[in-house]
Protein backbone atom coordinates (compact mmCIF):
# COMPACT_ATOMS: atom_id res chain seq x y z
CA UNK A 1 114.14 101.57 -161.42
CA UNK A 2 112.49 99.43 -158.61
CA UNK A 3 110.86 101.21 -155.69
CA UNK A 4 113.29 100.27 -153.17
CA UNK A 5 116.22 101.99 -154.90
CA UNK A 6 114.93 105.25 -154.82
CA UNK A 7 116.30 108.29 -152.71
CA UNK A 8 119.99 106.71 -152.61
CA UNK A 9 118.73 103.10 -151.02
CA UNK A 10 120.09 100.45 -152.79
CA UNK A 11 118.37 97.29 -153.00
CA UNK A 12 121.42 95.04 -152.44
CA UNK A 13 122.68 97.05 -148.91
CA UNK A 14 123.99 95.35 -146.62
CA UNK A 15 122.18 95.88 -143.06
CA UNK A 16 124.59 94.19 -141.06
CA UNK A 17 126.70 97.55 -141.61
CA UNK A 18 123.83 99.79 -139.74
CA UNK A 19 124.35 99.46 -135.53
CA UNK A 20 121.35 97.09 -134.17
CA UNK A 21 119.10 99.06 -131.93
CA UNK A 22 119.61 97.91 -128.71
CA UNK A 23 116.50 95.09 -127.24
CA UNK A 24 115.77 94.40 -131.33
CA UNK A 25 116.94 91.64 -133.29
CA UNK A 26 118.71 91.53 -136.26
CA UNK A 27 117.99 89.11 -138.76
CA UNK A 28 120.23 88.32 -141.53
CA UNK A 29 118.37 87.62 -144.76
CA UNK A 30 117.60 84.05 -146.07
CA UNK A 31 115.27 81.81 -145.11
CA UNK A 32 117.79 79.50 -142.47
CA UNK A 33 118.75 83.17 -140.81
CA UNK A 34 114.94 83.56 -139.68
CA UNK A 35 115.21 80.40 -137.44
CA UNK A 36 118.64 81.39 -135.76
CA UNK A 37 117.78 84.27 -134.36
CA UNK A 38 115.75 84.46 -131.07
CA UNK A 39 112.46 86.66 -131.12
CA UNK A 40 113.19 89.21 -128.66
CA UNK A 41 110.12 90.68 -126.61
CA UNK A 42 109.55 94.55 -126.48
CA UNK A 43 108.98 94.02 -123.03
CA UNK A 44 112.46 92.84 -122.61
CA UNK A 45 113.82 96.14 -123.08
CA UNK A 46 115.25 98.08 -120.36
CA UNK A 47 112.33 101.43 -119.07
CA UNK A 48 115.11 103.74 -119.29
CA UNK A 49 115.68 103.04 -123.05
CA UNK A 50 111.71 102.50 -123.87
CA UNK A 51 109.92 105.93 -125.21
CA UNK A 52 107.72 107.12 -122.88
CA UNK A 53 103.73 107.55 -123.79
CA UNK A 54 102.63 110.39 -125.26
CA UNK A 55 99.64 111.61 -123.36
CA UNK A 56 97.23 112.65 -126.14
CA UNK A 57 94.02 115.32 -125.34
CA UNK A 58 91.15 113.81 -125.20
CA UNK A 59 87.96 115.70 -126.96
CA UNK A 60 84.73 114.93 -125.36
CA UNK A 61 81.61 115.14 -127.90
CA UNK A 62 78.18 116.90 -126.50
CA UNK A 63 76.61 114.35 -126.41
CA UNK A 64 79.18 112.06 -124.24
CA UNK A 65 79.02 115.26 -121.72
CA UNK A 66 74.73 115.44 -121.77
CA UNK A 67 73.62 113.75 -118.29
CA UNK A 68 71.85 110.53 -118.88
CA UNK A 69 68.33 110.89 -119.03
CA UNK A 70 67.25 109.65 -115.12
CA UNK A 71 63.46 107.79 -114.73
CA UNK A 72 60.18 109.68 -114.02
CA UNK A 73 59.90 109.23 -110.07
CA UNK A 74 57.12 106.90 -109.69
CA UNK A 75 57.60 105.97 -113.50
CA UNK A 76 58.12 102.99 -115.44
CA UNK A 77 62.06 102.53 -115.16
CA UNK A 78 62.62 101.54 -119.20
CA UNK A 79 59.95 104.36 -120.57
CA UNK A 80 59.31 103.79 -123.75
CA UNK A 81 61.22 105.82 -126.73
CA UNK A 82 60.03 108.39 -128.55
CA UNK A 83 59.15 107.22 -132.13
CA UNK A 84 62.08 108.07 -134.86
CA UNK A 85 61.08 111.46 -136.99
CA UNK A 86 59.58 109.85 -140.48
CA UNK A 87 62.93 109.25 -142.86
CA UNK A 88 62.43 109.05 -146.67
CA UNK A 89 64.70 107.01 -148.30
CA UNK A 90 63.72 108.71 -152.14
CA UNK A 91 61.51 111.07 -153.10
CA UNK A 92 58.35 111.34 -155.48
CA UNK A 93 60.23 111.91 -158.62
CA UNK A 94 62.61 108.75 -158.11
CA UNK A 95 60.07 106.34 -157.59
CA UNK A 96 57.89 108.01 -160.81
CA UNK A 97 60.71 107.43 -163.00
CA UNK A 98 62.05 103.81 -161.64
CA UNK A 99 58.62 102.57 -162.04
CA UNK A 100 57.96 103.99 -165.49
CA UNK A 101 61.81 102.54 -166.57
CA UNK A 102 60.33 98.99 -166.56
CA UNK A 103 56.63 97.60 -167.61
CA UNK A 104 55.93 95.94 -163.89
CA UNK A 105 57.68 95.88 -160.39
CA UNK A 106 57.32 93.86 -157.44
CA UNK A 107 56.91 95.62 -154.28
CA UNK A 108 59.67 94.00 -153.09
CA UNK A 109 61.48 95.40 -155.96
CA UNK A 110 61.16 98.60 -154.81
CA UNK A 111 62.05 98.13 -151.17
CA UNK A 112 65.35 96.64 -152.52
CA UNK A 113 66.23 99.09 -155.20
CA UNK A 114 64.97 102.42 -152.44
CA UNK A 115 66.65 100.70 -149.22
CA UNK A 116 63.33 100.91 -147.54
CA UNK A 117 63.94 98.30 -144.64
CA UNK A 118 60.91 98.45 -142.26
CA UNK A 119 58.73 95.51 -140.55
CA UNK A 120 56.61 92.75 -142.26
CA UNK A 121 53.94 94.62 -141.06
CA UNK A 122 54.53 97.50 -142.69
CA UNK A 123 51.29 98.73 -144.80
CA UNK A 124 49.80 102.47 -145.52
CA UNK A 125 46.74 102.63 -146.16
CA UNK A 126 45.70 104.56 -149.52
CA UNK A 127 42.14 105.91 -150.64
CA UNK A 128 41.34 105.92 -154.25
CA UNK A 129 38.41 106.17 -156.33
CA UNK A 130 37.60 102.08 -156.06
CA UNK A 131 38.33 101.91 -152.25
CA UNK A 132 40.70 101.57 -149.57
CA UNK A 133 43.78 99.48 -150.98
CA UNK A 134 46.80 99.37 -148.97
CA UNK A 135 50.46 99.62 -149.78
CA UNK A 136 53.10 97.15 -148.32
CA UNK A 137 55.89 100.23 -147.26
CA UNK A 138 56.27 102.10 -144.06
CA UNK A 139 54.28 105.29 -144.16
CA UNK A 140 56.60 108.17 -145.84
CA UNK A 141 57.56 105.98 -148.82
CA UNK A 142 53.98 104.39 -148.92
CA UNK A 143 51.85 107.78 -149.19
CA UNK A 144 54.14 108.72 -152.30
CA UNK A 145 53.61 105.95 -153.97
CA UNK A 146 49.91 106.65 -153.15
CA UNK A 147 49.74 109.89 -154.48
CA UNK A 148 51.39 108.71 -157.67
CA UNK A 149 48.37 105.99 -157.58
CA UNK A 150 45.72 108.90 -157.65
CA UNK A 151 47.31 110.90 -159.52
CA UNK A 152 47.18 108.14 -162.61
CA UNK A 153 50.83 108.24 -163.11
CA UNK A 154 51.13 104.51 -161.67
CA UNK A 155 48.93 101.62 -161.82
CA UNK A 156 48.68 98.85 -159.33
CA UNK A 157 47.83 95.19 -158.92
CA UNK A 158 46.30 93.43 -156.05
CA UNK A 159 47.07 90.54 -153.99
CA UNK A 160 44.15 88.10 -154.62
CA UNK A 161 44.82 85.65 -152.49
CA UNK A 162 44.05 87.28 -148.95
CA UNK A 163 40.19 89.25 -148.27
CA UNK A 164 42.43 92.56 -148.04
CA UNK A 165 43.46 94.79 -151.22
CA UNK A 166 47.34 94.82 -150.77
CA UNK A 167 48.96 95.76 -153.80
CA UNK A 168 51.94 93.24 -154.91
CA UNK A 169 53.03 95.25 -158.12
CA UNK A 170 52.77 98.41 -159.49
CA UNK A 171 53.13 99.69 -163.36
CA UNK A 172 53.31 102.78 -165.12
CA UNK A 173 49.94 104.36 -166.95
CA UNK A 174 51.65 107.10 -169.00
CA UNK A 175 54.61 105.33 -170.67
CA UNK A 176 57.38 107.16 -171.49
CA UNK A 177 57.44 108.03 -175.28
CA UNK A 178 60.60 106.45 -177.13
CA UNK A 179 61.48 108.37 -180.14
């Protein structure tokens, strides 16, 4: 049983039978029928036979009806926005057990596999018990990673190409016994 023969529609119906609604055409089927007859506009048919609109409520949001915020008089007229509440895009736990899945990890394999999009410039600075390294994420997702650093439950290796100790990979210490 095909779809189109389903609630007493049969496939081979003939819709010549049905009236045309007036202003629409009718096109018989076959590929030669679809040339010989004209397209006819919807604009072509008469108002009085056209439904009217239906005039639906519009719902204004709180925020579309909140005044724009107006400049400080004697202000700068573009001030400056306020800077975006810290977002984390994983916690603690998640980056502890992605880094301990594998033996090493690029930085920027953790940016990728997180979703932590920030700037190039991007660093957090991180004290441990050798110094000051610093940590190529924006500053939420940078001081976990630190705190797993200090904690010993991650190592890390250092750029040694630039004066500055960025890290470029980290590992885990503790690995994860297999058994």
């Amino acid at each position: 049983m095909s779809r189109r023969s389903r609630h007493g529609r049969h496939s081979q119906s003939n819709t010549a039978d049905a009236p045309a609604r007036p202003g629409t055409a009718t096109v018989p089927a076959g590929d030669e029928a679809a040339e010989a007859a004209p397209f006819v506009p919807a604009t072509s048919v008469p108002e009085a036979q056209a439904p009217a609109p239906v005039a639906e409520p519009r719902v204004e949001s709180p925020r579309a009806a909140a005044p724009a915020p107006q400049p400080a008089v004697g202000g700068d007229p573009d001030p400056v926005d306020e800077p975006e509440p810290p977002r984390t895009t994983c916690t603690q736990a998640q980056l502890r057990r992605f880094i301990k899945s594998r033996p090493w990890i690029p930085m920027h394999e953790l940016r990728r596999r997180f979703g932590i999009y920030g700037g190039d410039d991007d660093v957090t600075p991180v004290r441990t018990s050798n110094g000051m390294i610093f940590v190529g994420l924006p500053f939420s997702e940078g001081r976990m990673l630190g705190e797993l650093i200090v904690s010993g439950d991650v190592g890390y290796e250092l750029s040694l190409d630039p004066g500055a100790p960025i890290v470029v990979g980290v590992y885990p210490m503790r690995p994860v016994p297999r058994g």
